[in-house]
Protein backbone atom coordinates (compact mmCIF):
# COMPACT_ATOMS: atom_id res chain seq x y z
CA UNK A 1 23.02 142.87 40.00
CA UNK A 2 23.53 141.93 36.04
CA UNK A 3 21.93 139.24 34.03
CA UNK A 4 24.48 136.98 34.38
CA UNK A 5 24.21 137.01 38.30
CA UNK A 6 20.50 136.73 38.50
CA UNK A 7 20.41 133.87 36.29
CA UNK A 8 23.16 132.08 38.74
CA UNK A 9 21.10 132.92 41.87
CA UNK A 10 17.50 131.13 39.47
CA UNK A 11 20.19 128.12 38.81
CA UNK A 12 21.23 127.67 41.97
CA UNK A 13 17.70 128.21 43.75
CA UNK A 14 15.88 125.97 41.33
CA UNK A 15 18.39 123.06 41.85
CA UNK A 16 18.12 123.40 45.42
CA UNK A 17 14.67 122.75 45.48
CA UNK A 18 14.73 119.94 43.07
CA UNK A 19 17.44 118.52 44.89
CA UNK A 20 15.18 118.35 48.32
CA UNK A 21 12.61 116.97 46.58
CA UNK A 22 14.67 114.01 45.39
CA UNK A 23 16.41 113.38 48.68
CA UNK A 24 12.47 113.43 50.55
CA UNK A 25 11.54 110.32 46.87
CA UNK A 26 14.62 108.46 47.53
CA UNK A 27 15.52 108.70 51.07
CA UNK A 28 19.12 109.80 50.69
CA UNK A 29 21.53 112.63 50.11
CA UNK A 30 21.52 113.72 46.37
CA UNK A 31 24.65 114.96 45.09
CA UNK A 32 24.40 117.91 42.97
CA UNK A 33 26.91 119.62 40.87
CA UNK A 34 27.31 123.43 40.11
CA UNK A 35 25.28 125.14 37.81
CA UNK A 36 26.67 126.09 34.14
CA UNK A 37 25.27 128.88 32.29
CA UNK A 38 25.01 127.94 29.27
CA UNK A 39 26.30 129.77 25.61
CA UNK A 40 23.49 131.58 23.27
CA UNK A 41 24.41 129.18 20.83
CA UNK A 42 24.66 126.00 21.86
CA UNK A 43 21.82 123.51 22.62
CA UNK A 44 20.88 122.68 26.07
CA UNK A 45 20.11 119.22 24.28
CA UNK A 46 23.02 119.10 22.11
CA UNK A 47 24.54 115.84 24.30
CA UNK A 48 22.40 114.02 25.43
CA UNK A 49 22.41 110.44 26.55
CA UNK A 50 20.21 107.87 24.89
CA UNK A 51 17.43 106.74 25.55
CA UNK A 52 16.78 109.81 27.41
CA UNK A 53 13.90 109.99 29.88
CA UNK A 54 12.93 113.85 30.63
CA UNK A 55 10.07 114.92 33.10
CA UNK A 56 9.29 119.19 31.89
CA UNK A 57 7.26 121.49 32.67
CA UNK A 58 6.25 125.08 30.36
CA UNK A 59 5.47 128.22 32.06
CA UNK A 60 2.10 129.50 31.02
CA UNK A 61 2.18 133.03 32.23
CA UNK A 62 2.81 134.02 28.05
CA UNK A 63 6.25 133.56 28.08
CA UNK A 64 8.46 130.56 26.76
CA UNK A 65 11.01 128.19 28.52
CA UNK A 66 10.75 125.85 31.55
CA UNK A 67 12.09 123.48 33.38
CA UNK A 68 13.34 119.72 32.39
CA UNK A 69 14.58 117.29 34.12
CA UNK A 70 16.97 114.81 31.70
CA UNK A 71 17.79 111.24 33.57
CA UNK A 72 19.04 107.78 31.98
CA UNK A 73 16.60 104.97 32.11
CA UNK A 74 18.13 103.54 34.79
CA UNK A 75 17.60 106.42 36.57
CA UNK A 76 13.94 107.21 36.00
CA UNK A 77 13.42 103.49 37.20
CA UNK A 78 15.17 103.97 40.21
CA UNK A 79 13.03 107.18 41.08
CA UNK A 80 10.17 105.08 39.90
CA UNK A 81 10.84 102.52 42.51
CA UNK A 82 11.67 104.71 45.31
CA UNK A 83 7.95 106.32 44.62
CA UNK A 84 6.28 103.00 44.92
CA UNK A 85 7.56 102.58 48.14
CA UNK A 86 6.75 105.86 49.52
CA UNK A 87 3.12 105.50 48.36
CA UNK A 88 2.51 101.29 48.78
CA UNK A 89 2.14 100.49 45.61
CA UNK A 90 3.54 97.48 43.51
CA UNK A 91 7.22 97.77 42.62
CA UNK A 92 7.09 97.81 39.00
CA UNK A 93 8.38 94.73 37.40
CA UNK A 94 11.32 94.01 35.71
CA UNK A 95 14.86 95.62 35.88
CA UNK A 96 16.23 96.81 32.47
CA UNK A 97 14.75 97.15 28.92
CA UNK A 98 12.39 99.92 28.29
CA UNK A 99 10.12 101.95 30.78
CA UNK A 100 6.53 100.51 31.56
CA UNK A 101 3.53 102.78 31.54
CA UNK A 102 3.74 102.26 35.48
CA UNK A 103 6.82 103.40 35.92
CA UNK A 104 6.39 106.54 33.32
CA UNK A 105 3.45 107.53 35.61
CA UNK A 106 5.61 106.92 38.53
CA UNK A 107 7.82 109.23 36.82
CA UNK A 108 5.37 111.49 36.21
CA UNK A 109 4.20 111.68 39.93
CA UNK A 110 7.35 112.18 41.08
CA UNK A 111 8.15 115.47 38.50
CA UNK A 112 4.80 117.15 39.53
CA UNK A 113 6.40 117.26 42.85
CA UNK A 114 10.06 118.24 41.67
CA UNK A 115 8.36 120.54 39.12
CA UNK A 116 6.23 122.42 42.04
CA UNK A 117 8.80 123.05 44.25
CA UNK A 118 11.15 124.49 40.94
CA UNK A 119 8.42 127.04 40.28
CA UNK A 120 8.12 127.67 44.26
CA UNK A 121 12.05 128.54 44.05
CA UNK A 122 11.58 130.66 40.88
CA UNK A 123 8.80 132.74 42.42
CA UNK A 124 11.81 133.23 45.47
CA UNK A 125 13.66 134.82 42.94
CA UNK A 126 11.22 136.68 40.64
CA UNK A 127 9.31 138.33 43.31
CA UNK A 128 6.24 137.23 41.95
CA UNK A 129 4.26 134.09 41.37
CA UNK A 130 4.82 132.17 38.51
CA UNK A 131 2.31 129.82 36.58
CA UNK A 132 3.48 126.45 35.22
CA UNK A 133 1.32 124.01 32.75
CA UNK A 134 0.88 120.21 33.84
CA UNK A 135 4.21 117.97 33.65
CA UNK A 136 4.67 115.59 30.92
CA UNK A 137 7.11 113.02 30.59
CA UNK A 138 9.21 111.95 27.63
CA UNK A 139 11.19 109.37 25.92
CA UNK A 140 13.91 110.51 23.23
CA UNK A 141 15.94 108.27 21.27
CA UNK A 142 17.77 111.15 19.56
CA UNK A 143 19.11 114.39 20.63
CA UNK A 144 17.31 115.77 17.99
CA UNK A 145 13.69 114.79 19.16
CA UNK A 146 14.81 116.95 22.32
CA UNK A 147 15.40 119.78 20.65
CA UNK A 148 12.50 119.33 18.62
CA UNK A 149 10.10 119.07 21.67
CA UNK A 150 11.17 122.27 23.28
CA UNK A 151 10.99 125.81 23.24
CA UNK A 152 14.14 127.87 22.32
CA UNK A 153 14.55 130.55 24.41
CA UNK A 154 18.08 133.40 24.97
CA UNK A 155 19.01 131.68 28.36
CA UNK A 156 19.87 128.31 29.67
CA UNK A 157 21.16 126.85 32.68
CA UNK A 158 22.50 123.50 33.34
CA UNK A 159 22.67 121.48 36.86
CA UNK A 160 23.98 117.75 37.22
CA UNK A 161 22.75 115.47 40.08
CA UNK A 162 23.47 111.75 41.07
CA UNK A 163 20.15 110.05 41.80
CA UNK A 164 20.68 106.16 43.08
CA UNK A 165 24.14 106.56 41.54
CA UNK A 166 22.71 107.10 38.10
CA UNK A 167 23.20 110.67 36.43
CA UNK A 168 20.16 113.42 35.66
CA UNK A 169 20.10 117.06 34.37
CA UNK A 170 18.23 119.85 34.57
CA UNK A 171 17.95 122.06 32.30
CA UNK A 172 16.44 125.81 32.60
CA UNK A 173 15.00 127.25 29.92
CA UNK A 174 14.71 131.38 30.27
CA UNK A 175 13.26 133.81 28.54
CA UNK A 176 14.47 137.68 28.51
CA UNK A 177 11.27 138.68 30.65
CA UNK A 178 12.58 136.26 33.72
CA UNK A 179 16.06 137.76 33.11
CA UNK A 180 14.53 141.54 33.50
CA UNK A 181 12.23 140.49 36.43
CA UNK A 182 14.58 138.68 37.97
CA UNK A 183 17.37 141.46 38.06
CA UNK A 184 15.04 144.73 38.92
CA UNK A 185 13.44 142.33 42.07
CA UNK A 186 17.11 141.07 43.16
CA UNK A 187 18.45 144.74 43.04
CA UNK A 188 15.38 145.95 44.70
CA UNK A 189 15.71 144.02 47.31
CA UNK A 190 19.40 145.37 47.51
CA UNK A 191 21.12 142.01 47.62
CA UNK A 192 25.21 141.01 46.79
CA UNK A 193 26.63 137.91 45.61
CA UNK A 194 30.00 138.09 47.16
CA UNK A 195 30.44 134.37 46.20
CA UNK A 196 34.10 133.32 45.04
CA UNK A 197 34.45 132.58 41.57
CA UNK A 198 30.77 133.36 40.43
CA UNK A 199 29.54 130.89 42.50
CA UNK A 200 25.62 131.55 42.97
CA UNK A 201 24.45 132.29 46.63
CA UNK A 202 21.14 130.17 47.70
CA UNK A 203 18.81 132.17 49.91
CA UNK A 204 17.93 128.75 51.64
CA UNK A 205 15.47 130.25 54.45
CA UNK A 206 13.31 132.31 51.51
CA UNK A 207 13.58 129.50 49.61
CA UNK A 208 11.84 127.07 52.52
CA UNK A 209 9.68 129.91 52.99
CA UNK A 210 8.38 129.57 49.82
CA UNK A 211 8.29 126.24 49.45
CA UNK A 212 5.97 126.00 52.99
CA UNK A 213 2.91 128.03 50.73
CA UNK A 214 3.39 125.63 47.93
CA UNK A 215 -0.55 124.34 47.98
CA UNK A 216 -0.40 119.80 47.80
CA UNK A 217 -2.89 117.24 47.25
CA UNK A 218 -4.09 115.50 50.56
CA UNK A 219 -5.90 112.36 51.16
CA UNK A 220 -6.98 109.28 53.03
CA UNK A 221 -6.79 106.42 51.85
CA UNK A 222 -9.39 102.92 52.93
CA UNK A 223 -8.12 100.42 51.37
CA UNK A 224 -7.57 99.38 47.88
CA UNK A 225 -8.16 96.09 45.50
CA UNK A 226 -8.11 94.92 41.85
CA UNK A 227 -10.63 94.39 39.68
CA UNK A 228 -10.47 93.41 35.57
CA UNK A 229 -10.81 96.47 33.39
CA UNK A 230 -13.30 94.45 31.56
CA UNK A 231 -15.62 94.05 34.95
CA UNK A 232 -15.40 97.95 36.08
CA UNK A 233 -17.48 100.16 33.45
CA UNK A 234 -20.31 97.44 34.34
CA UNK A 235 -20.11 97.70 38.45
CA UNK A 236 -23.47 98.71 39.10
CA UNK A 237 -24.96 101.77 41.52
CA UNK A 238 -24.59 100.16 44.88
CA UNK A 239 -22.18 97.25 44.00
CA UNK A 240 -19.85 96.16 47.07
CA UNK A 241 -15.70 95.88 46.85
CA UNK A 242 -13.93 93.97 49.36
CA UNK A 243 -10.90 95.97 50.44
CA UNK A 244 -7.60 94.38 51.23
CA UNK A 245 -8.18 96.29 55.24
CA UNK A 246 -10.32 95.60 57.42
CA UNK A 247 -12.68 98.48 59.55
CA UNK A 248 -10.42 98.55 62.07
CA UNK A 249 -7.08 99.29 60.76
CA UNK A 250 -5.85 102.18 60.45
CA UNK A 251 -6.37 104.45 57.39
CA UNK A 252 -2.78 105.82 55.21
CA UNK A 253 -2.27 109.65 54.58
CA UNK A 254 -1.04 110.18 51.43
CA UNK A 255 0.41 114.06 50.28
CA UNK A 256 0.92 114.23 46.56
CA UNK A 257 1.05 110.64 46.16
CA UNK A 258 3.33 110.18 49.06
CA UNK A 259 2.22 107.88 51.66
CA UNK A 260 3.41 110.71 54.94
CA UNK A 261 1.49 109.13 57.74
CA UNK A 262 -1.50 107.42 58.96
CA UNK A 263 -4.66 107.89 61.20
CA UNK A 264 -8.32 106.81 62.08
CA UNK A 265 -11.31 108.20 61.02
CA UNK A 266 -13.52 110.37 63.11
CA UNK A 267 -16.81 111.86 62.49
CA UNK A 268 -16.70 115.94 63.40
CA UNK A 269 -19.51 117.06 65.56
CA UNK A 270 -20.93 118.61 61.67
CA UNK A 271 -21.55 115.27 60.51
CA UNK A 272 -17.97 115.12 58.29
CA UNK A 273 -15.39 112.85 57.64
CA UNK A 274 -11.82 113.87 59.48
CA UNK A 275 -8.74 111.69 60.07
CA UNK A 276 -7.54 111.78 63.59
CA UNK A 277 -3.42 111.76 62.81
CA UNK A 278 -1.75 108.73 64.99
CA UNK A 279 1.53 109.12 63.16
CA UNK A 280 3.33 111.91 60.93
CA UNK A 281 6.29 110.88 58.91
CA UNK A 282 7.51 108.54 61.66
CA UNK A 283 6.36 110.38 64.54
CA UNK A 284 3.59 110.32 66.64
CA UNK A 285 1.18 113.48 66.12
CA UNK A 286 -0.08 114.22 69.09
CA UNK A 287 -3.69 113.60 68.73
CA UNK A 288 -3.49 116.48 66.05
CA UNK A 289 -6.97 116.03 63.94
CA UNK A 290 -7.06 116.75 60.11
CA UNK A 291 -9.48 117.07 57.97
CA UNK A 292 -10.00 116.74 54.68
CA UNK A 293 -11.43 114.77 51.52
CA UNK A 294 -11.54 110.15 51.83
CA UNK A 295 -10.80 109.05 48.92
């Protein structure tokens, strides 16, 4: 196993998972392209179509690099979109022109889940865990203000996609100690890429091993309404909100902002809130009881 293999097989793995996580956003197939390892010497960021929207995340375990996810306007809009219908929330307004701070945090939303699942596929390959900082999202106007922003580190990889027909990239940013991890764990574990042409190998049922531990946020959710920003800091203790549900309906389950099924509420024979599950993702659940935090 060399460098240039292991760093294939982290390509390859990473865009997998990504990839899964934007077919479960938008509903559809994603098309992905191959992965490109890219020269020493040139820039990950060097072309880079403007304005840029790019979701990253750093790893924090004290070693540079991480992952970023490059997309056209267009693009982040149409993720933004697709993630307001998954959770019930507003479609943000208006088609073209600049990003609103909705749709940024729709973005946003939407790359902590992409973002979790790339570090689930790294930690696949590494052997080992591997600790990432929050996402952030960013708008560039310049290829220079992207090279500005990040880390340089000795490796790079490159992966295209198609997301609601509009083009994204992800870029990998490696640093020598993932290379060295990476290449002692693969030839460890005594694996062979006997791929034609270089083509990286994906360990897909590791992979959705690893992606089954990866720990999401889980919640009910009541009801919700609107109130001025002005009116809010001065709600008093013990001040009542009408809901846009009534008591009977049935409560949403939402899992990392998705909106994945819906149940009613029970009270466990400890005196706690549960949600009795009524239907999972489209199907029924089987009386199946979870419990957890109402938000």
């Amino acid at each position: 196993m060399n460098a240039r293999d292991a760093l294939m097989r982290l390509g390859a793995s990473t865009a997998e998972a990504i990839a899964k996580v934007l077919e479960t956003i938008g509903g559809a197939p994603v098309e992905r392209g191959e992965v490109t390892l890219l020269p020493a010497d040139e820039s990950p960021f060097a072309v880079l179509d403007v304005p840029a929207v790019a979701a990253s995340v750093a790893y924090v375990d004290g070693v540079t690099g991480g992952n970023v996810l490059l997309m056209t306007q267009a693009g982040a809009r149409a993720i933004a979109i697709a993630m307001s219908k998954k959770t019930g929330a507003r479609p943000p307004a208006g088609a073209s022109g600049e990003l609103s701070e909705l749709e940024l945090s729709a973005v946003a939303e939407a790359a902590n889940q992409m973002m979790a699942a790339a570090a689930g596929a790294t930690s696949v390959v590494l052997g080992q865990e591997v600790e990432i900082g929050p996402p952030r999202t960013w708008v560039f106007d310049d290829a220079a203000a992207a090279r500005e922003a990040f880390d340089t580190t000795p490796h790079a990889t490159s992966t295209t996609f198609r997301v609601g027909g509009e083009p994204c990239r992800l870029v990998q940013l490696i640093p020598n100690a993932f290379v060295v991890r990476m290449t002692r764990a693969l030839g460890e574990a005594g694996e062979a890429l006997d791929a034609p042409d270089g083509e990286a190998v994906v360990d897909r049922r590791g992979l959705d091993e690893a992606l089954r531990d990866i720990r999401v946020r889980v919640w009910a959710e009541l009801g919700r309404t609107r109130v001025p920003l002005a009116r809010a800091p001065g709600l008093p203790a013990g001040a009542v909100l009408e809901l846009d549900r009534d008591a009977e309906d049935p409560v949403d389950l939402y899992v990392n902002g998705l909106r994945f099924g819906s149940g009613r509420l029970v009270l466990t024979e400890e005196g706690e809130w549960a949600l009795r599950l009524l239907e999972v993702a489209g199907r029924g659940a089987d009386d199946r009881d979870m419990e957890g935090a109402v938000e």
